[in-house]
Each structure stands twice: as structure tokens, then as C-alpha cells.
C-alpha atoms as a PDB file:
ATOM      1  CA  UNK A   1     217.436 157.920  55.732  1.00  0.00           C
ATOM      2  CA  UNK A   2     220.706 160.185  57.197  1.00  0.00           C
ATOM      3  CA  UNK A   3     222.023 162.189  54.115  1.00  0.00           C
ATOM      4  CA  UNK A   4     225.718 162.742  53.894  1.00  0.00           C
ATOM      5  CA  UNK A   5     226.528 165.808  54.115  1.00  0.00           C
ATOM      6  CA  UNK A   6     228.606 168.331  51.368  1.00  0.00           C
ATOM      7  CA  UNK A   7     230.688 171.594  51.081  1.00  0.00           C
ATOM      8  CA  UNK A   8     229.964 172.075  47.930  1.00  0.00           C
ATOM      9  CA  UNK A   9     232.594 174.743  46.538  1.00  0.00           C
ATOM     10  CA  UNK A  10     232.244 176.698  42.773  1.00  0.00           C
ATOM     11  CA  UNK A  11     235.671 177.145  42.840  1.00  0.00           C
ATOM     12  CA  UNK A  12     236.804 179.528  39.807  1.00  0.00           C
ATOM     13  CA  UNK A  13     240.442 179.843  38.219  1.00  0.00           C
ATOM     14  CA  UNK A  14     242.844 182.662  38.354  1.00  0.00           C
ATOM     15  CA  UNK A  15     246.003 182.884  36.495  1.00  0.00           C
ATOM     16  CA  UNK A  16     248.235 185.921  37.376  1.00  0.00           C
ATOM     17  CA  UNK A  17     245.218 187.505  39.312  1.00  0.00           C
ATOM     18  CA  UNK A  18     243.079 187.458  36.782  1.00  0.00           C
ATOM     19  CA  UNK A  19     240.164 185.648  37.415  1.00  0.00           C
ATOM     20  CA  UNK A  20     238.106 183.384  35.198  1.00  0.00           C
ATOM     21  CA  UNK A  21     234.282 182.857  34.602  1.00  0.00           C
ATOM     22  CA  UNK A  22     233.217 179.908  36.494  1.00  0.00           C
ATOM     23  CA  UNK A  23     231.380 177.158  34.220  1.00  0.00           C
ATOM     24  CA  UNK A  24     229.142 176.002  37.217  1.00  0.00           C
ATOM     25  CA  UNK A  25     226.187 177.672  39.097  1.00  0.00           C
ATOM     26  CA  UNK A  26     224.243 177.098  42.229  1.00  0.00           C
ATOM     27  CA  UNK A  27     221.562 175.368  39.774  1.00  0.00           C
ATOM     28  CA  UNK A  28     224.157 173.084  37.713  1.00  0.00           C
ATOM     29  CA  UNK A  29     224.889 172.131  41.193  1.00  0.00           C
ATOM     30  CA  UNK A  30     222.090 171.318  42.439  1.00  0.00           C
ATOM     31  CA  UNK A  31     221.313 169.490  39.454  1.00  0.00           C
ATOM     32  CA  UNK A  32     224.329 167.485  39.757  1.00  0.00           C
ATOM     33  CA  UNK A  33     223.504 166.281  43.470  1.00  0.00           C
ATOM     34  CA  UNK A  34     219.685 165.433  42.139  1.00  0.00           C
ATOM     35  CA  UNK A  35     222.248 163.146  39.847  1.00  0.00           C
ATOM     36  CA  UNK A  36     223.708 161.597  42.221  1.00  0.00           C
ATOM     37  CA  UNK A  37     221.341 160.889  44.511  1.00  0.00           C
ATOM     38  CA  UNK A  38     219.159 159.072  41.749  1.00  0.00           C
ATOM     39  CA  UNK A  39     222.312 157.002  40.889  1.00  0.00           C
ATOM     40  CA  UNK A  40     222.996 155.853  44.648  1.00  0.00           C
ATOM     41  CA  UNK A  41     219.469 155.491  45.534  1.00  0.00           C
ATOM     42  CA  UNK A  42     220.064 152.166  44.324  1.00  0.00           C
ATOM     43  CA  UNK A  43     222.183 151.588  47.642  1.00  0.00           C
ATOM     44  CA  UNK A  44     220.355 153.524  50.074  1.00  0.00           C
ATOM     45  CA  UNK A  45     222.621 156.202  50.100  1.00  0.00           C
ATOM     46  CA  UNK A  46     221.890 159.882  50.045  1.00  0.00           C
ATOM     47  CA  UNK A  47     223.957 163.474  50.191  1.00  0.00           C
ATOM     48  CA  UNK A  48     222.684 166.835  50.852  1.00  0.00           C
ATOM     49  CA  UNK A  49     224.590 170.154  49.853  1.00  0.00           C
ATOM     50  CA  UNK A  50     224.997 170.796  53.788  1.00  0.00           C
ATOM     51  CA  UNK A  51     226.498 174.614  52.461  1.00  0.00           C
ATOM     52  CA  UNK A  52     227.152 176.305  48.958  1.00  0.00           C
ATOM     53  CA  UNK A  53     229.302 178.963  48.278  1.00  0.00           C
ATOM     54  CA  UNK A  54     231.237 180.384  45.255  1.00  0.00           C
ATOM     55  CA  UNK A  55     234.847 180.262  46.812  1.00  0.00           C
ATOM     56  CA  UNK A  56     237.429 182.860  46.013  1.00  0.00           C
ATOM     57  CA  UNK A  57     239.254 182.396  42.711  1.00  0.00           C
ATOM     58  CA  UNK A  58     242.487 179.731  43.420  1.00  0.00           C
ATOM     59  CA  UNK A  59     245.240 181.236  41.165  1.00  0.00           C
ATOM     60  CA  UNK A  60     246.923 178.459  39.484  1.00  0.00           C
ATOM     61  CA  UNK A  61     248.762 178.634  35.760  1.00  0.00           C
ATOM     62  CA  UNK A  62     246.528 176.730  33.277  1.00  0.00           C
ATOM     63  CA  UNK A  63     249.608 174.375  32.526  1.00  0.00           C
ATOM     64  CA  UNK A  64     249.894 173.327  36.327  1.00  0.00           C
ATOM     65  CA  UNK A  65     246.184 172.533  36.346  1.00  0.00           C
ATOM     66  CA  UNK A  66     246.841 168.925  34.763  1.00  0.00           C
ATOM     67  CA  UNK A  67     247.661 167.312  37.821  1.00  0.00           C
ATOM     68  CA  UNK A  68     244.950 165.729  39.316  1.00  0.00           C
ATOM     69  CA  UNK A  69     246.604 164.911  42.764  1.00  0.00           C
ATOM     70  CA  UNK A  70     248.162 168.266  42.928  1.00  0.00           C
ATOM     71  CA  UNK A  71     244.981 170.143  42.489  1.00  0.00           C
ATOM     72  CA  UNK A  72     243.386 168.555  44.881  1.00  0.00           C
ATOM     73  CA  UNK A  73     246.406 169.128  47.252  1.00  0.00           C
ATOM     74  CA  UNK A  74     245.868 172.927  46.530  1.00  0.00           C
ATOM     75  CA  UNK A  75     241.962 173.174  46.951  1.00  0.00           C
ATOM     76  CA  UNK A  76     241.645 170.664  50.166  1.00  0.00           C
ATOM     77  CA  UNK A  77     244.076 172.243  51.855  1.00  0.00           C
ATOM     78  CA  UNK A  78     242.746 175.708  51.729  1.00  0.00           C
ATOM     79  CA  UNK A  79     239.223 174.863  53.714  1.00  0.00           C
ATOM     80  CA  UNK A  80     239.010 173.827  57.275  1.00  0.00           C
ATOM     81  CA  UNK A  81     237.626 171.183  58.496  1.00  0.00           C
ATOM     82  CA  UNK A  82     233.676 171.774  59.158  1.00  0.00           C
ATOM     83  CA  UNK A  83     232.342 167.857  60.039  1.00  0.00           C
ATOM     84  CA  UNK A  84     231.511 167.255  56.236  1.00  0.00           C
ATOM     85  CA  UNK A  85     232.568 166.383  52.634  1.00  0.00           C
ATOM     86  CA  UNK A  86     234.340 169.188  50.759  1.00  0.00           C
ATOM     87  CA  UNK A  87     233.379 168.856  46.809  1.00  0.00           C
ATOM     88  CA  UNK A  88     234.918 171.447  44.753  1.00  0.00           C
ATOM     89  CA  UNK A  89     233.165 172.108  41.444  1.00  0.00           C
ATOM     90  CA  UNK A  90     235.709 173.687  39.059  1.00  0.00           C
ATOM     91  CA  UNK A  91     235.712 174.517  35.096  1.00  0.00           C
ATOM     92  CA  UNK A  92     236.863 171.748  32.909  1.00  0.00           C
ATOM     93  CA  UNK A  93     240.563 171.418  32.773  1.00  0.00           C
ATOM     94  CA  UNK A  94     242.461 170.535  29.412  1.00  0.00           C
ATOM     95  CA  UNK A  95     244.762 167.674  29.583  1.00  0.00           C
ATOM     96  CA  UNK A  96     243.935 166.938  33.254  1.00  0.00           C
ATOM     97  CA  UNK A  97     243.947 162.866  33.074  1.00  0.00           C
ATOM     98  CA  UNK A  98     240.752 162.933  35.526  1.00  0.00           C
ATOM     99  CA  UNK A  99     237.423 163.959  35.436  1.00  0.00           C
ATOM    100  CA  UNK A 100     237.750 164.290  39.304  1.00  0.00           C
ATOM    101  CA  UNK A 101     239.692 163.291  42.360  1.00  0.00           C
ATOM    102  CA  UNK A 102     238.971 162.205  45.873  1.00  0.00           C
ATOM    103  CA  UNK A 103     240.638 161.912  49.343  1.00  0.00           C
ATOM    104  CA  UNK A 104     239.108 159.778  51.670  1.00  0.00           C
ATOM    105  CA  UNK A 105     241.631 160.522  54.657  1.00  0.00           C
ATOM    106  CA  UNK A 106     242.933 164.085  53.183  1.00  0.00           C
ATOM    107  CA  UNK A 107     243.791 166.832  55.736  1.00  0.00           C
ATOM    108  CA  UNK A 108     241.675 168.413  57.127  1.00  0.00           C
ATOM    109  CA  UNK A 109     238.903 165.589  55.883  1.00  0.00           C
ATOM    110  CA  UNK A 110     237.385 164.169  52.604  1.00  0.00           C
ATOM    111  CA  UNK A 111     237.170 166.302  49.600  1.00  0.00           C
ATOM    112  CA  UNK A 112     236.624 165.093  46.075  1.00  0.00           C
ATOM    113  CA  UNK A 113     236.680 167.641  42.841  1.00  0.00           C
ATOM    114  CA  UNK A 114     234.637 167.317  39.437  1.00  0.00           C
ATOM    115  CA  UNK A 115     235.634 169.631  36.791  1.00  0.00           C
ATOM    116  CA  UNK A 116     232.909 170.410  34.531  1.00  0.00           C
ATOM    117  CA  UNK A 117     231.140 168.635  31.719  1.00  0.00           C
ATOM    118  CA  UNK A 118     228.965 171.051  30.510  1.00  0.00           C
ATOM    119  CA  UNK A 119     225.860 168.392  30.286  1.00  0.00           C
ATOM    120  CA  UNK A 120     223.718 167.802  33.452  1.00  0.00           C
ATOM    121  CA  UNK A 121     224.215 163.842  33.184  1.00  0.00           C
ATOM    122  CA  UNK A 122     227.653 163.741  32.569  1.00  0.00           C
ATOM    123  CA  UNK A 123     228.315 166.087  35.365  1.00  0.00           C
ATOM    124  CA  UNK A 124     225.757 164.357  37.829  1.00  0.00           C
ATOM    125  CA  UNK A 125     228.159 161.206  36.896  1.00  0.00           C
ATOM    126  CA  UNK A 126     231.347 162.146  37.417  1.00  0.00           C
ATOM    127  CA  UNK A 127     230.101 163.458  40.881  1.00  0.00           C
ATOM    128  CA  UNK A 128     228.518 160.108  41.777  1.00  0.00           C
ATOM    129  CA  UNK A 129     231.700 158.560  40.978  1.00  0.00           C
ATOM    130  CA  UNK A 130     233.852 160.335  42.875  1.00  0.00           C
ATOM    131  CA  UNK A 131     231.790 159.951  45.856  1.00  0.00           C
ATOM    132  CA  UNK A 132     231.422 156.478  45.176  1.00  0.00           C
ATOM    133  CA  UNK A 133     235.687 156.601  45.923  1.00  0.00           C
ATOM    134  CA  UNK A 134     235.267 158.144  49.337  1.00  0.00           C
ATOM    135  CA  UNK A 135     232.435 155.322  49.457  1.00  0.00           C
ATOM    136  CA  UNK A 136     235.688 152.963  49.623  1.00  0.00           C
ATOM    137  CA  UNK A 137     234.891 151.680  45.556  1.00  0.00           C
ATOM    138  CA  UNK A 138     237.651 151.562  43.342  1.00  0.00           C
ATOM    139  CA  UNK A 139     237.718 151.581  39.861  1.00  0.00           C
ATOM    140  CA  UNK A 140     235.955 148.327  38.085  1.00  0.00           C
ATOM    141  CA  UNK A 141     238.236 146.954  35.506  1.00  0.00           C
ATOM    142  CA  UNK A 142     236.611 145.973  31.898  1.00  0.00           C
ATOM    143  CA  UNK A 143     237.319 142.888  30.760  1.00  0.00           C
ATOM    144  CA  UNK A 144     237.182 143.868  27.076  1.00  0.00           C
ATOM    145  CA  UNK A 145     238.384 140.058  26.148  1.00  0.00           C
ATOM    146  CA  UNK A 146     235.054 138.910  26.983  1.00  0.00           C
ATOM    147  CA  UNK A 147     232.627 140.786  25.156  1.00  0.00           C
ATOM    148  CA  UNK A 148     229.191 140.094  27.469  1.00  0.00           C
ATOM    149  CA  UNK A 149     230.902 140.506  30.505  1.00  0.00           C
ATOM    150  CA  UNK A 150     232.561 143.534  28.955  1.00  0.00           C
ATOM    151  CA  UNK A 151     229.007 144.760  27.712  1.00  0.00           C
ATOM    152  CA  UNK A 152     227.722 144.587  31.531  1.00  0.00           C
ATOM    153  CA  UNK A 153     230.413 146.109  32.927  1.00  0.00           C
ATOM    154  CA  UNK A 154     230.766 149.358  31.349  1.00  0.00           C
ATOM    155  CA  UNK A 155     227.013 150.332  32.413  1.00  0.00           C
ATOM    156  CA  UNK A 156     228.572 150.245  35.749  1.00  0.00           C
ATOM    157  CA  UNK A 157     229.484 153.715  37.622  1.00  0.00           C
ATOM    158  CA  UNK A 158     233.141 153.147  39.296  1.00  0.00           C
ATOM    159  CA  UNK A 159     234.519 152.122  35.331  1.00  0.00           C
ATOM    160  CA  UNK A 160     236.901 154.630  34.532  1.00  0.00           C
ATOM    161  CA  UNK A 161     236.985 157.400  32.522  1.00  0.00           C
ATOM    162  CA  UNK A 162     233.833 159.557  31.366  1.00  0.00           C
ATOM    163  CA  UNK A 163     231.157 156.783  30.730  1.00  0.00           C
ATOM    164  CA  UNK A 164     227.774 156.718  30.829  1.00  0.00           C
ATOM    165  CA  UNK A 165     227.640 153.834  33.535  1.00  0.00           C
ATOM    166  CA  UNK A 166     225.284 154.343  36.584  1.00  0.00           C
ATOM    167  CA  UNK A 167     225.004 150.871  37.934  1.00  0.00           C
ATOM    168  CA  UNK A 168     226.463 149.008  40.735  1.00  0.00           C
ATOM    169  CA  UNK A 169     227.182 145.721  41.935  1.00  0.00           C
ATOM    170  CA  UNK A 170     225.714 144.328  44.797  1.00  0.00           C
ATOM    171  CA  UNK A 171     229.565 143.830  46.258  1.00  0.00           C
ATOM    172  CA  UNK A 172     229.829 147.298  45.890  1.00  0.00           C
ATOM    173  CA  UNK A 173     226.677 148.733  47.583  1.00  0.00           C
ATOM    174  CA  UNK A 174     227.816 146.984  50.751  1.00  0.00           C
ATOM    175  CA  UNK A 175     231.195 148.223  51.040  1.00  0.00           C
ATOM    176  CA  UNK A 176     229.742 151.420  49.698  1.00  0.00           C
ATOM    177  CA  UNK A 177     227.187 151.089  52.861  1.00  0.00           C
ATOM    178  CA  UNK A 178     229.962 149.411  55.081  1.00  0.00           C
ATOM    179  CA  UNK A 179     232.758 152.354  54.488  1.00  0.00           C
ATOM    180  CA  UNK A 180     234.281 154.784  57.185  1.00  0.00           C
ATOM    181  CA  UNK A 181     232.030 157.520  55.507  1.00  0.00           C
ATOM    182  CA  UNK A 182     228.604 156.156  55.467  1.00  0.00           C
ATOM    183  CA  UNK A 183     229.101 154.772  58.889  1.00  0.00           C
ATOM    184  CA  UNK A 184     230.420 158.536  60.053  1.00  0.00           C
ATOM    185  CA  UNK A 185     226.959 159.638  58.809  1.00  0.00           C
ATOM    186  CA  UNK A 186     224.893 156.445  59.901  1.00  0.00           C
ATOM    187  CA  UNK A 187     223.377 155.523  56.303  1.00  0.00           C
END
């Protein structure tokens, strides 16, 4: 099966010049794409770190780091297109509102971010979901009103927010399989 192909970035901090320790490594990376691709196995789907780098420190005030849209902005537009997936790994950010972000359609092409979680699973998670975005999924919706379809539902991997859900519908394996992406990569 065709593997989708990532930039993976371990994109550190800098305020003021001064750089930051980055949280992730080339092995908490790795780990996190062994994750994923035990998640979306149940759909067929694969991805492969096509490249790895550590990327220069991006020198951003920690109180302008909150904006999930806006860092995204920042770290997508600094990389060139290159015929795959940019996914920029960066240390966990306080008060940002997500645990990631993706851009299908960004400029030059799709990039998601994860901000680290410090455990393997949660990490490997919040990856998977944010690919499962430039997969075309959107967020599922728990009905918390109906408390077995609510207890079903949050095992499921698009819910949002950091959960623990890796499961996915069969709707959403076939638009996952069906979506400009996978088709790009013929999975």
C-alpha cells in the first residue's frame, strides 16, 4: 500500500533570540508516526516520514504562541513546497486552544502542527487526528444527551479535544480514503 508522505519538522521556540530546548526527538517522532499508522491501519491508510530535520528555532513571544491559526500561518509559510505533507512537531504551548492545526489547501501545500504531549500515545493521537483533517474529517460532535451514543462516540479519533479516542466510522474511512490527499498519493 502507497504511504503518504511527511516533512516532519522539530521545530523549537525562540523568544528574543534565545532559543529553547525542543521537547521532541527524532525517536518521539518516530514513535508518534508508529501511532498513527496503527490508528489508520484501520482504513488502509499509511504515512512515512519522507524527511526529518530539526528546523531552525522560529522566534515567536510565548504570549503570541496561543493562536492556533496564526502559528500555523508562521511555520507553513516558512518551508517550500517539496510534493509532501509538512508536520511541524513543536513544544507544548500554554493556553493555545489546540492540540494541533491543519491546512489542507495552505500555501505552499498541507501542513498540520502537534505540540507536544509528553506521553507517546497522546502524542501519536493528536498526530493521527490532525492528519485525519487533511484526510477531509471534521470534528465528530458528542451527543452527551444520549449517554450510549455518547459512550461510543468519544472512543472515536476526530472528537475534539485531547481524548483517548482511536476509532473511526466507516463514513469516515471512505471520505478519509476518497479525499484530495489520499487520492494525490494513490492509497
Amino acid at each position: 500500500m502507497p504511504a503518504i508522505p511527511l516533512y516532519i519538522w522539530l521545530t523549537p521556540f525562540a523568544e528574543k533570540g534565545t532559543a529553547e530546548p525542543l521537547s521532541w526527538n527524532a525517536a518521539s517522532a518516530t514513535e508518534a508516526i508508529e501511532i498513527v499508522n496503527g490508528i489508520w491501519q484501520q482504513a488502509n491508510v499509511q504515512f512515512m516520514a519522507k524527511e526529518m530535520k530539526e528546523d531552525q528555532p522560529i522566534d515567536i513571544a510565548k504570549d503570541a504562541r496561543a493562536n492556533d491559526r496564526r502559528l500555523l500561518d508562521t511555520l507553513s509559510y516558512r518551508r517550500p513546497a517539496g510534493g509532501s505533507v509538512h508536520v511541524f512537531l513543536i513544544n507544548s504551548v500554554p493556553g493555545l486552544n489546540a492540540g494541533g492545526a491543519s491546512y489542507l489547501d495552505s500555501d505552499p501545500e498541507a501542513a498540520t502542527f502537534v505540540q507536544w504531549y509528553g506521553k507517546p500515545a497522546a502524542n501519536g493521537r493528536a498526530l493521527a487526528h490532525e492528519l485525519g483533517h487533511l484526510l477531509s474529517l471534521d470534528h465528530l460532535m458528542v451527543d452527551y444527551t444520549q449517554e450510549r451514543r455518547a459512550a461510543k462516540q468519544i472512543t472515536n479519533l476526530m472528537v475534539e479535544g485531547l481524548t483517548t479516542g482511536t476509532a473511526l466510522l466507516p463514513d469516515q474511512i471512505k471520505a478519509a480514503k476518497s479525499s484530495k490527499l489520499a487520492k494525490r498519493f494513490g492509497t
